[in-house]
Protein backbone atom coordinates (compact mmCIF):
# COMPACT_ATOMS: atom_id res chain seq x y z
CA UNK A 1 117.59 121.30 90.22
CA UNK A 2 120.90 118.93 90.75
CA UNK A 3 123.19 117.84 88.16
CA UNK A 4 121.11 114.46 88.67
CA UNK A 5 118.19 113.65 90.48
CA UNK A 6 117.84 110.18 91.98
CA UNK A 7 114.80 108.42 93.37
CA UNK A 8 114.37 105.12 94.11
CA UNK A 9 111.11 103.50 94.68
CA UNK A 10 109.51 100.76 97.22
CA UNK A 11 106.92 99.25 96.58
CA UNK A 12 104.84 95.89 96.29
CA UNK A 13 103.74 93.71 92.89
CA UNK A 14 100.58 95.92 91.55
CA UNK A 15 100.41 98.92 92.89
CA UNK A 16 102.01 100.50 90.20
CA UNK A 17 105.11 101.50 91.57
CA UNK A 18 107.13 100.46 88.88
CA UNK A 19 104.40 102.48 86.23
CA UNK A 20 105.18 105.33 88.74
CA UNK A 21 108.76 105.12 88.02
CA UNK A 22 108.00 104.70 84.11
CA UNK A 23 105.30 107.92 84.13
CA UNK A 24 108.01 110.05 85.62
CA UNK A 25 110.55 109.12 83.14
CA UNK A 26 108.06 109.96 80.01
CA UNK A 27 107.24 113.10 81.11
CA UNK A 28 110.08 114.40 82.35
CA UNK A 29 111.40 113.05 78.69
CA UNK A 30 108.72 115.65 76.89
CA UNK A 31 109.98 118.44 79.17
CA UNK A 32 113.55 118.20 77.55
CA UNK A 33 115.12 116.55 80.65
CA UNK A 34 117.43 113.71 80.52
CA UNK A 35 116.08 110.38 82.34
CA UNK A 36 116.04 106.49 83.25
CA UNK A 37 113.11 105.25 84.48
CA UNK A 38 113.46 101.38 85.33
CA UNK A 39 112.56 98.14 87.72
CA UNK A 40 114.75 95.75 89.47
CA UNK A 41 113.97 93.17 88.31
CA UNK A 42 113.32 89.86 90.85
CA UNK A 43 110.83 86.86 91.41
CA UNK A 44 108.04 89.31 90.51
CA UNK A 45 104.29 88.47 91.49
CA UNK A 46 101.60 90.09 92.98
CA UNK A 47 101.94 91.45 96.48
CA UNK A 48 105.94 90.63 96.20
CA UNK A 49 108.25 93.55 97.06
CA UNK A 50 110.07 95.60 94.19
CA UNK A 51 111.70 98.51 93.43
CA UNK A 52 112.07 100.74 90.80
CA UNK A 53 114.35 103.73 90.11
CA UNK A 54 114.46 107.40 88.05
CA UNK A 55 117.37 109.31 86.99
CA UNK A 56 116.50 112.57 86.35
CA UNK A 57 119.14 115.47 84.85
CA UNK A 58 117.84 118.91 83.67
CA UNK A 59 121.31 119.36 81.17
CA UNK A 60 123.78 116.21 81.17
CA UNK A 61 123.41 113.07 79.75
CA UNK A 62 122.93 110.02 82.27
CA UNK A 63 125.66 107.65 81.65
CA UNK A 64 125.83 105.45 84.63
CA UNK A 65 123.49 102.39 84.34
CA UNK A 66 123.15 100.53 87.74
CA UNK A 67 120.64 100.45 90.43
CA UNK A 68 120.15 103.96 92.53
CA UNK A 69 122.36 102.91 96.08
CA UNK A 70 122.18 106.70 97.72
CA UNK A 71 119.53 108.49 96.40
CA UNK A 72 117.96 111.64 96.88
CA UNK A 73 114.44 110.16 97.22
CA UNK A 74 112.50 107.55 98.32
CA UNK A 75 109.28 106.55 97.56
CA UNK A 76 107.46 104.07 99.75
CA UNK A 77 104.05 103.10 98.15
CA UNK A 78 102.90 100.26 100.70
CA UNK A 79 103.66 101.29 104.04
CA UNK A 80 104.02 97.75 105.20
CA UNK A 81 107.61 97.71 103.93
CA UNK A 82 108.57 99.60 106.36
CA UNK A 83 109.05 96.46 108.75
CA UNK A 84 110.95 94.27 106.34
CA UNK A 85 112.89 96.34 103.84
CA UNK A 86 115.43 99.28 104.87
CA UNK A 87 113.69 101.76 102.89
CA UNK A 88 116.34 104.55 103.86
CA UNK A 89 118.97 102.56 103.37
CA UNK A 90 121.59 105.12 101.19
CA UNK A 91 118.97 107.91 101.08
CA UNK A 92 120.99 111.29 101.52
CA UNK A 93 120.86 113.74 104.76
CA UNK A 94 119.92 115.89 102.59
CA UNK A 95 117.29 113.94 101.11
CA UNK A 96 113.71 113.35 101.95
CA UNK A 97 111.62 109.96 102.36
CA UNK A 98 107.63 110.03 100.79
CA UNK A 99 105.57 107.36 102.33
CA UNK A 100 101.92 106.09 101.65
CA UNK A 101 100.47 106.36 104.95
CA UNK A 102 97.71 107.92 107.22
CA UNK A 103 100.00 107.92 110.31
CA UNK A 104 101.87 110.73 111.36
CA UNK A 105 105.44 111.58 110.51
CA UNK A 106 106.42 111.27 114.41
CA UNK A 107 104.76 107.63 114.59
CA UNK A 108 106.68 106.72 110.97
CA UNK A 109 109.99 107.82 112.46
CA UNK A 110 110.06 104.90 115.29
CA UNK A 111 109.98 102.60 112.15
CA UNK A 112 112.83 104.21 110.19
CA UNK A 113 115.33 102.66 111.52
CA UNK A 114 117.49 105.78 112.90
CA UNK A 115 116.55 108.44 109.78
CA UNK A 116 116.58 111.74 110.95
CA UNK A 117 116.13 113.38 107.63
CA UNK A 118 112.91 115.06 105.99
CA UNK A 119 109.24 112.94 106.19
CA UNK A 120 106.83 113.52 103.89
CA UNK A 121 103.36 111.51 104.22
CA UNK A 122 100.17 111.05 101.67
CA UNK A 123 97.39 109.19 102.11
CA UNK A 124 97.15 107.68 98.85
CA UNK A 125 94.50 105.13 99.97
CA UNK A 126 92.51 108.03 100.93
CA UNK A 127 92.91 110.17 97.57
CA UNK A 128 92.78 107.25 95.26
CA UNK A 129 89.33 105.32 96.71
CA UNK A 130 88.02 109.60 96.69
CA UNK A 131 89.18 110.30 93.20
CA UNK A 132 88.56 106.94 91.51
CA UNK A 133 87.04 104.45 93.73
CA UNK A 134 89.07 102.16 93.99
CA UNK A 135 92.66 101.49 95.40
CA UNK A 136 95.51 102.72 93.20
CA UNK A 137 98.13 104.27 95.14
CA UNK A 138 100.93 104.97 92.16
CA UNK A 139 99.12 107.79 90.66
CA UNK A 140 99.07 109.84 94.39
CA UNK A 141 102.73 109.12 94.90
CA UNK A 142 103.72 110.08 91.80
CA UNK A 143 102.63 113.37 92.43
CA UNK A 144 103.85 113.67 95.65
CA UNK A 145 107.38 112.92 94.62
CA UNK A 146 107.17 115.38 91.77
CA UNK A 147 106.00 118.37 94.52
CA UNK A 148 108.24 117.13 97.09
CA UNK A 149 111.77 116.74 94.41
CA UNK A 150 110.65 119.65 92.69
CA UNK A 151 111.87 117.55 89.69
CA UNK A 152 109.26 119.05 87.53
CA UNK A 153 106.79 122.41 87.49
CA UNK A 154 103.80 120.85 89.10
CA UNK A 155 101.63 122.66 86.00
CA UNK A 156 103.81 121.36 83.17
CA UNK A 157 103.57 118.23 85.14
CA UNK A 158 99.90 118.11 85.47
CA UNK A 159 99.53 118.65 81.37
CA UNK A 160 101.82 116.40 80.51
CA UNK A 161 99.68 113.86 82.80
CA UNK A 162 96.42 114.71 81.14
CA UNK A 163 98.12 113.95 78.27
CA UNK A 164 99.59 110.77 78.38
CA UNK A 165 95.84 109.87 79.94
CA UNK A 166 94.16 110.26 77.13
CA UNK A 167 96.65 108.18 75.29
CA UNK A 168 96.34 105.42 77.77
CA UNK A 169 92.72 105.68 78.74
CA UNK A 170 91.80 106.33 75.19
CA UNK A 171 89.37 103.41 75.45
CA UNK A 172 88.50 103.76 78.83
CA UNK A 173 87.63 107.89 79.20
CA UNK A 174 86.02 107.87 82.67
CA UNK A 175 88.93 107.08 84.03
CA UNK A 176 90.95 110.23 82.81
CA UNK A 177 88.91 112.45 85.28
CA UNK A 178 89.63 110.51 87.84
CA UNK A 179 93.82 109.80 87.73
CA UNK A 180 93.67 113.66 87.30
CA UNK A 181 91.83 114.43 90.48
CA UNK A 182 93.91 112.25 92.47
CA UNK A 183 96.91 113.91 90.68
CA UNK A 184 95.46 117.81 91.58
CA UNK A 185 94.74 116.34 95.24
CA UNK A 186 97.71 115.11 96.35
CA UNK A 187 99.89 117.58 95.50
CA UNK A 188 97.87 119.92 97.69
CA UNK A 189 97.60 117.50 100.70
CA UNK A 190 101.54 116.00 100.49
CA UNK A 191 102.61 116.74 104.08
């Protein structure tokens, strides 16, 4: 892993990218890693773009406190930003885009805006109405950016998950099954 890891996400007002952003932070946290896990912070409402950010660091403190301008990783939770929001704007060459989407990568590309980096595509729609029933994309793509950085060990990661879960579902149990499933499933189907 880099000396920092930097991922930026795009998203819209409740889908839970911000949570996302926030999930990654706490368990990368328990794992002993340094992190920032935070919004930007804007004329918030429902359905309203936003974007969130992690700092990740295995050894070294995180010192610098701005927003993420080149990062290593973007996550794009509503696919619909793609026409109004340069999503790759500062992302590295090196780097690798994640978006929410049951298109291919070659029909994605025309909307990129010149990227010719690494794709990766999820159908969180797909995983989240399977594994829960309803639409909650944040819990796919959270997985998917942990497989595709390799920021964490996907097992570690997946315990940590169940985890926090039970914490936050304590009252609501049936629905630990379910963010788990969708967790397990799309980090076997991230393409």
């Amino acid at each position: 892993m880099k000396e920092i890891v930097e991922i930026r996400w795009h998203g819209r007002g409740g889908q839970g990218a911000k949570t996302a952003a926030l999930m990654l932070a706490d368990v990368a946290f328990l794992t002993g890693k340094h992190v920032q896990g935070f919004p930007e912070y804007g004329p918030e409402r429902m359905g309203a773009p936003i974007t969130a950010y992690n700092r990740i660091s295995p050894n070294h403190e995180i010192r610098v406190h701005s927003n993420i301008y080149n990062p290593d990783f973007v996550a794009v939770v509503d696919e619909t930003l793609l026409e109004t929001v340069d999503v790759t704007a500062g992302l590295k060459p090196e780097g690798a885009i994640i978006i929410n989407t049951s298109r291919s990568k070659e029909e994605i590309r025309k909307e990129l805006r010149g990227y010719t980096g690494r794709i990766y595509t999820i159908d969180a729609r797909r995983i989240s109405m399977s594994a829960l029933g309803k639409y909650f994309p944040n819990m796919p793509m959270l997985a998917a950016v942990v497989k595709v950085s390799g920021v964490l060990d996907e097992s570690i990661f997946l315990e940590e998950m169940e985890i926090s879960f039970k914490k936050k579902f304590a009252s609501k149990p049936e629905m630990i099954e379910g963010n788990k499933r969708a967790l397990e499933m799309a980090l076997e189907e991230v393409q």
